[in-house]
C-alpha atoms as a PDB file:
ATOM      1  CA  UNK A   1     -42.691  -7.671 -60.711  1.00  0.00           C
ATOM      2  CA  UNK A   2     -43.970  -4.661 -59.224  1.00  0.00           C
ATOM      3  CA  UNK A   3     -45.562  -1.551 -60.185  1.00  0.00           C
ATOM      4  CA  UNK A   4     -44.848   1.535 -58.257  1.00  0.00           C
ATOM      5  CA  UNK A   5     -46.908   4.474 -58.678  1.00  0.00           C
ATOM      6  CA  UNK A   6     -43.628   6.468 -60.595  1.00  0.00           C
ATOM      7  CA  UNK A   7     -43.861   4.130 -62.909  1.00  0.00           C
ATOM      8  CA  UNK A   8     -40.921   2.221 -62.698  1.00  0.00           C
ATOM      9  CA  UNK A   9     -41.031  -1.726 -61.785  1.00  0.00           C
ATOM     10  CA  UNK A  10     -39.379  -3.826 -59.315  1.00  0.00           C
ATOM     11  CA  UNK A  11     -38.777  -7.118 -58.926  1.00  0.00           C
ATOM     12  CA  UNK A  12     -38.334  -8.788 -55.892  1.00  0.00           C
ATOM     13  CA  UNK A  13     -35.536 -10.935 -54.653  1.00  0.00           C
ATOM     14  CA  UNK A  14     -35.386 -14.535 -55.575  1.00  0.00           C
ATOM     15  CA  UNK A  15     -34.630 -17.265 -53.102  1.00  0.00           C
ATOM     16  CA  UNK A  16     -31.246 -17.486 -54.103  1.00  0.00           C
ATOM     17  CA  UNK A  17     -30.558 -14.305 -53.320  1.00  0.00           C
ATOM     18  CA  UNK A  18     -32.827 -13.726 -50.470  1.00  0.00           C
ATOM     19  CA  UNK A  19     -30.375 -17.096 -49.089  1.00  0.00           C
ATOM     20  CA  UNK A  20     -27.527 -15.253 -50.158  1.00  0.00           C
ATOM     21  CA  UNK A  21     -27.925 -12.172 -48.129  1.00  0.00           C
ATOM     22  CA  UNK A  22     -28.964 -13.932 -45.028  1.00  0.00           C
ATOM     23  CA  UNK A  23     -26.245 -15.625 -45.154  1.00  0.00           C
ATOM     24  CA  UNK A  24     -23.781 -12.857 -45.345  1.00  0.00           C
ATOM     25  CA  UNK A  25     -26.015 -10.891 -42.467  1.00  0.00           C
ATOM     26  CA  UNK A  26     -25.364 -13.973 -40.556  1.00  0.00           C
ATOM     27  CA  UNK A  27     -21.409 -14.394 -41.447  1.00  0.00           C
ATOM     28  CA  UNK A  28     -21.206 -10.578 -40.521  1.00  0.00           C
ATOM     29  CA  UNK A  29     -23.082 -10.900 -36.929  1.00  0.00           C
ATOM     30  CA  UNK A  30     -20.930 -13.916 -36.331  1.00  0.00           C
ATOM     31  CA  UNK A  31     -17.815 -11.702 -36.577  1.00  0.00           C
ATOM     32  CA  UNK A  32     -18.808  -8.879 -34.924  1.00  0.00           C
ATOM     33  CA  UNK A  33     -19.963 -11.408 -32.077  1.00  0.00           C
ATOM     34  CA  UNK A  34     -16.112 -13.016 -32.214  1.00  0.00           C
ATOM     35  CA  UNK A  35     -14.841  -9.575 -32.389  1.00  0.00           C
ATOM     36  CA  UNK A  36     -16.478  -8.631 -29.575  1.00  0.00           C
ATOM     37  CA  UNK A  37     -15.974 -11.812 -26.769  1.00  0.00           C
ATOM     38  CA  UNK A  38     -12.201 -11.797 -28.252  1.00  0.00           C
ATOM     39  CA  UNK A  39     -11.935  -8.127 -27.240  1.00  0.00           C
ATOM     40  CA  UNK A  40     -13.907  -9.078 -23.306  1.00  0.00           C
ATOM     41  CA  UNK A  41     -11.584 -11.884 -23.199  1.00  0.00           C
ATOM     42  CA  UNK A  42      -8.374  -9.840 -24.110  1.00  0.00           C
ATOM     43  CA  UNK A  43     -10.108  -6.977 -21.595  1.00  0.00           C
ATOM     44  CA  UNK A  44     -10.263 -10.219 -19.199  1.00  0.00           C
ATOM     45  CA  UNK A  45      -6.470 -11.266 -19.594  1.00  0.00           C
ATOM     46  CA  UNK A  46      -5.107  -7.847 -19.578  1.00  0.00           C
ATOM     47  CA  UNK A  47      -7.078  -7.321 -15.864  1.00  0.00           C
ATOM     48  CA  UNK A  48      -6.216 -10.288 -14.575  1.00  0.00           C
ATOM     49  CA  UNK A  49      -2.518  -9.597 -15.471  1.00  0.00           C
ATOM     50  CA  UNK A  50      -2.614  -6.624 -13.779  1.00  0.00           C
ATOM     51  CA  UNK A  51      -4.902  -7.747 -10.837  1.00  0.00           C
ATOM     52  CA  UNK A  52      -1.681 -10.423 -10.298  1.00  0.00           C
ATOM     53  CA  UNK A  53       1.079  -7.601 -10.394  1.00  0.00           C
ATOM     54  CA  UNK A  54      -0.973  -5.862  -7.956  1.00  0.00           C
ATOM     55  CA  UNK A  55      -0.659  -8.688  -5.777  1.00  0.00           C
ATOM     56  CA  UNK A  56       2.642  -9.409  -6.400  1.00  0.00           C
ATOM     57  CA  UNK A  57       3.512  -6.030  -5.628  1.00  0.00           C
ATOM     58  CA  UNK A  58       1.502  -5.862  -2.312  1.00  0.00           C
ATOM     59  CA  UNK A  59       3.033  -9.265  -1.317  1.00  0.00           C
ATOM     60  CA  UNK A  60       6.821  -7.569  -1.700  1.00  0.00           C
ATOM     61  CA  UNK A  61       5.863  -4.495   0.347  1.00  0.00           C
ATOM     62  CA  UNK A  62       4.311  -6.610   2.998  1.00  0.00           C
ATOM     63  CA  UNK A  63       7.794  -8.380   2.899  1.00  0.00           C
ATOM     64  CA  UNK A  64       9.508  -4.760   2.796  1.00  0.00           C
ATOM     65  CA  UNK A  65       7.600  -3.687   5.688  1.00  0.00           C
ATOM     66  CA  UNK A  66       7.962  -7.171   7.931  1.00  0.00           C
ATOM     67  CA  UNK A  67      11.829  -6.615   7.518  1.00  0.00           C
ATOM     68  CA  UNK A  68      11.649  -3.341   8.493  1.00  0.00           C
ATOM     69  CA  UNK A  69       9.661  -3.790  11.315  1.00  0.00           C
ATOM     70  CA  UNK A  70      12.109  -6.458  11.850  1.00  0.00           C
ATOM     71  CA  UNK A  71      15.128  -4.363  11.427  1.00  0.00           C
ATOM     72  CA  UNK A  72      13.138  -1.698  13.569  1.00  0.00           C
ATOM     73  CA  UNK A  73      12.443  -4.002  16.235  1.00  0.00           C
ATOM     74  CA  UNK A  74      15.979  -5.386  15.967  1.00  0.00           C
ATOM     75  CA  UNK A  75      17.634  -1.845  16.659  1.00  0.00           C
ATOM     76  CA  UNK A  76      15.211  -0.761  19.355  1.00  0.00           C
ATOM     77  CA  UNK A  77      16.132  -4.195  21.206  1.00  0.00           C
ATOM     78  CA  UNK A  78      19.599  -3.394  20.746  1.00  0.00           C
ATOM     79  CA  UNK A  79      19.003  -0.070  21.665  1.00  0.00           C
ATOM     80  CA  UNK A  80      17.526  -0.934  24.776  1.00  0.00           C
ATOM     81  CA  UNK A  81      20.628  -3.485  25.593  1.00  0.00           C
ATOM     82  CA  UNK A  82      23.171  -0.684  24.804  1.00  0.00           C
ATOM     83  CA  UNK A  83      21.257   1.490  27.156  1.00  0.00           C
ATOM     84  CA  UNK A  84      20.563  -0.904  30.075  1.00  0.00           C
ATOM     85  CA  UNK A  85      24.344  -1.245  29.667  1.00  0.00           C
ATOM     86  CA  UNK A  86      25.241   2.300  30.017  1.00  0.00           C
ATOM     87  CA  UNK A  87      22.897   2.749  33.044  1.00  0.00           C
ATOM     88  CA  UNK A  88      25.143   0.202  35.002  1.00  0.00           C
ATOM     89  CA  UNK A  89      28.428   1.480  33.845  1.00  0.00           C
ATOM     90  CA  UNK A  90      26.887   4.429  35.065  1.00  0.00           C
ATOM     91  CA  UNK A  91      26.026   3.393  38.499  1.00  0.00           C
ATOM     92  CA  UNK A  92      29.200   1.658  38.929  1.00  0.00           C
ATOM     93  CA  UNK A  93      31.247   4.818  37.277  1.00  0.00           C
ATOM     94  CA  UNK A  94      29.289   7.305  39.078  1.00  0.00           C
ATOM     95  CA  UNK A  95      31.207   7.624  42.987  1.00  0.00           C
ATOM     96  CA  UNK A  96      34.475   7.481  41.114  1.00  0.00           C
ATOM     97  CA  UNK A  97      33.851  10.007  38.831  1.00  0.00           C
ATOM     98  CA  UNK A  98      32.255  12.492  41.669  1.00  0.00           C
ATOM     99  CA  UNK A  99      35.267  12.399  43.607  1.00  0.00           C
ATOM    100  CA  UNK A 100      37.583  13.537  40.732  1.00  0.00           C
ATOM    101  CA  UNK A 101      34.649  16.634  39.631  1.00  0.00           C
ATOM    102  CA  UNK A 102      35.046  17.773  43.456  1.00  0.00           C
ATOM    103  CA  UNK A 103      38.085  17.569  43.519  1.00  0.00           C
ATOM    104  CA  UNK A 104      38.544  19.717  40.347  1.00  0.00           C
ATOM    105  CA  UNK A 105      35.994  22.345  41.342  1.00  0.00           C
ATOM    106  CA  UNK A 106      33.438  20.962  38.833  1.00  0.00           C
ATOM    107  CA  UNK A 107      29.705  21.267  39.304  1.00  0.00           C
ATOM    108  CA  UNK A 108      28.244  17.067  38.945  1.00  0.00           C
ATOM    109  CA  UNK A 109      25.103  18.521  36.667  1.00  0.00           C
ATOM    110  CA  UNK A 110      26.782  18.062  33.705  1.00  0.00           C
ATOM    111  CA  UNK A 111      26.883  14.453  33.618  1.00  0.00           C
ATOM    112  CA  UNK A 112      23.044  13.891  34.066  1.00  0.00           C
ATOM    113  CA  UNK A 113      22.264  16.306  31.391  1.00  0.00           C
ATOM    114  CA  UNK A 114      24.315  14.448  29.040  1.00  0.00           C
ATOM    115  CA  UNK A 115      23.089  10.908  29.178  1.00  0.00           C
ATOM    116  CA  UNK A 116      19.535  13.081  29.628  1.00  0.00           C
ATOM    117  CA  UNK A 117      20.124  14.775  26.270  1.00  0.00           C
ATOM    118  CA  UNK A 118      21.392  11.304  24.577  1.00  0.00           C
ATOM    119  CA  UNK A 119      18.647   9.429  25.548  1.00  0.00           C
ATOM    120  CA  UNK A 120      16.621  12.118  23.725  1.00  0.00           C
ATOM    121  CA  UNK A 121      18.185  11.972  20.845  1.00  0.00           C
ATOM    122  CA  UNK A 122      17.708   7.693  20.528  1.00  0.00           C
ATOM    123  CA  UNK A 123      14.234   8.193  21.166  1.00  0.00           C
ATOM    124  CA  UNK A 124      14.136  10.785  18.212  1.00  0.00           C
ATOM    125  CA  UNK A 125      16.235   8.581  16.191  1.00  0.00           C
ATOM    126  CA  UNK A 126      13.566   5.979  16.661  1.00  0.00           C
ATOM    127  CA  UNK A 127      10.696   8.073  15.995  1.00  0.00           C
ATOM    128  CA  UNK A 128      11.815   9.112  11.963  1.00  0.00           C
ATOM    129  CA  UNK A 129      11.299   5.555  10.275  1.00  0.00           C
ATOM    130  CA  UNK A 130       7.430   5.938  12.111  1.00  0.00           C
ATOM    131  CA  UNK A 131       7.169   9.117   9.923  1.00  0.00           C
ATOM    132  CA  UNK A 132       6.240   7.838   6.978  1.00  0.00           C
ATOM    133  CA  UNK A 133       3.502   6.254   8.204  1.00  0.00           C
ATOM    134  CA  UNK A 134       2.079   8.894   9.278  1.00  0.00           C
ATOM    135  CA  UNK A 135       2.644  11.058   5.967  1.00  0.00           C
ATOM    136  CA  UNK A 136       0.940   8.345   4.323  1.00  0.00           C
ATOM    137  CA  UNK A 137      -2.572   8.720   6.636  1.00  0.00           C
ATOM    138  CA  UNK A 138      -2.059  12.761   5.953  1.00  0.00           C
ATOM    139  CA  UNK A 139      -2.580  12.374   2.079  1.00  0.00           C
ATOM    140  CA  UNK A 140      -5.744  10.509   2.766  1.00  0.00           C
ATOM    141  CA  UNK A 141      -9.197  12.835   3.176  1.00  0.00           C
ATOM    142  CA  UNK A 142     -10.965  12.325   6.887  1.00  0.00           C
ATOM    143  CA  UNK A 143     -14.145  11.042   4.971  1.00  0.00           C
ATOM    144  CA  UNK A 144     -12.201   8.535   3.487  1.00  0.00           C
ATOM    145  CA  UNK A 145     -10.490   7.475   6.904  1.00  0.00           C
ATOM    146  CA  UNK A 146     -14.245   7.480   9.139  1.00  0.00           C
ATOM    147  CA  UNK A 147     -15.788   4.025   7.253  1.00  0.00           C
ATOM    148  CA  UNK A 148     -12.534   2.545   7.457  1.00  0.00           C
ATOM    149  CA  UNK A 149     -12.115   3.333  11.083  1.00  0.00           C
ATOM    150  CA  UNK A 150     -15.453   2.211  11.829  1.00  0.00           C
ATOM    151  CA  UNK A 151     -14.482  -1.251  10.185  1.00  0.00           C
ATOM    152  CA  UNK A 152     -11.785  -1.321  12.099  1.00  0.00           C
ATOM    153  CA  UNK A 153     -13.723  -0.634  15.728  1.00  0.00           C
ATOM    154  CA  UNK A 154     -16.510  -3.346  14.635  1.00  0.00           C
ATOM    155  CA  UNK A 155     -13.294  -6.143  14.676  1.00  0.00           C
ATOM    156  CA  UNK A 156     -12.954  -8.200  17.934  1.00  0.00           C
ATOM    157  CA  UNK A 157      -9.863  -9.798  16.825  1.00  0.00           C
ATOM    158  CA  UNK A 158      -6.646  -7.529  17.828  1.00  0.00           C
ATOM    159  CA  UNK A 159      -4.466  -9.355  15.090  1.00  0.00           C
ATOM    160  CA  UNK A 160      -7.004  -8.960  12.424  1.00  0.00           C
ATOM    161  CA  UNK A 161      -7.389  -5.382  13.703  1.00  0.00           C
ATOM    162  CA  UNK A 162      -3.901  -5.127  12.903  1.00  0.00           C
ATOM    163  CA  UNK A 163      -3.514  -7.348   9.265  1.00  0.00           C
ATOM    164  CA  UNK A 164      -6.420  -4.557   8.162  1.00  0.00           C
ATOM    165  CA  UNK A 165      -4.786  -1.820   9.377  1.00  0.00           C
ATOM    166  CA  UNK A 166      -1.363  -2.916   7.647  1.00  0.00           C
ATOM    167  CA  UNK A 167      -2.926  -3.969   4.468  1.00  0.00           C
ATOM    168  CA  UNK A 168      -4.863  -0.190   4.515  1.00  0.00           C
ATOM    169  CA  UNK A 169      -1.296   1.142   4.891  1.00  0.00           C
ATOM    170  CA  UNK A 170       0.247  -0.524   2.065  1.00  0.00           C
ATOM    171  CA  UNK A 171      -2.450   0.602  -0.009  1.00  0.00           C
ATOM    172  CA  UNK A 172      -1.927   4.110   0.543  1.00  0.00           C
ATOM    173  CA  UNK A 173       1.560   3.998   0.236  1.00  0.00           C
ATOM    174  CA  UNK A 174       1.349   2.126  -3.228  1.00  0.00           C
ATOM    175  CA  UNK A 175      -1.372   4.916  -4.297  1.00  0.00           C
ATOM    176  CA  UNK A 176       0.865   7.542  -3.930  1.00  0.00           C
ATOM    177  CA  UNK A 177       4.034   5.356  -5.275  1.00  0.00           C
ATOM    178  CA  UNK A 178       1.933   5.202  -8.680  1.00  0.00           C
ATOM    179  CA  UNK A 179       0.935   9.104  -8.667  1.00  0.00           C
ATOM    180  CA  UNK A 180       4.588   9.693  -8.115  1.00  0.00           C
END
């Protein structure tokens, strides 16, 4: 026992329950340390799950993007083929069809500003699917684009050059896919 100066008396704890409370402190840091890694190892899960998606999701739009580019590719060659084919027509329709405009008063202009103005139009046909590229780089602040651009310069390798480029791309694009 103890005397305090108010006059009242204490008595300290015995062993037993000196034992007793350690022991509960203990049980209690033991859950709050379970508590805590289960919670880092549900934050853990949870990030890898997502860090998979992610990559899931960037594999698909790579795939998107090859078969467009494919599909792109696949239209511009055929593009090309329909136009080499018109040129010869052409060539080969071309005397004939003179001596029927002279002979109708006609002026011949009119047939070179046609295929003219429709070869202007395929080329602008062509040119929309590379717009959204483009968009995508406009959404993105210049100090943003400079280190990546300098990343890209520093490469020797043209088809790495390229991967990073695509890759950078798809990033953007599936940046402003989520803040849509």
């Amino acid at each position: 026992m103890v005397d305090t100066r108010s006059g009242k008396t204490t008595a300290p704890y015995t062993q037993a329950q000196e034992e007793q409370a350690d022991a509960t402190l203990r049980e209690r840091r033991e859950k709050k340390e379970l508590l805590k890694q289960a919670k880092l190892k549900a934050i853990a899960e949870e990030q890898a799950a997502k860090k998979k998606k992610l990559e899931e999701e960037m594999i698909r739009l790579q795939k998107e993007k090859m078969l467009k580019l494919q599909q792109e590719e696949e239209v511009k060659r055929k593009a090309a083929e329909e136009e080499a084919a018109t040129e010869e027509e052409e060539v080969e329709e071309e005397p004939l069809e003179r001596r029927r405009r002279e002979e109708r008063g006609e002026s011949s202009g009119t047939k070179g500003e046609d295929a003219w103005m429709e070869k202007k139009i395929s080329k602008w046909v062509a040119n929309l699917s590379l717009g959204e590229d483009e968009e995508a780089l406009l959404y993105v602040p210049q100090e943003e684009r400079e280190p990546f651009a300098r990343e890209l310069e520093a490469m020797e390798d043209p088809l790495e050059r390229q991967t990073a480029e695509d890759e950078e791309t798809l990033e953007l694009k599936f940046s402003m896919m989520r803040e849509n």
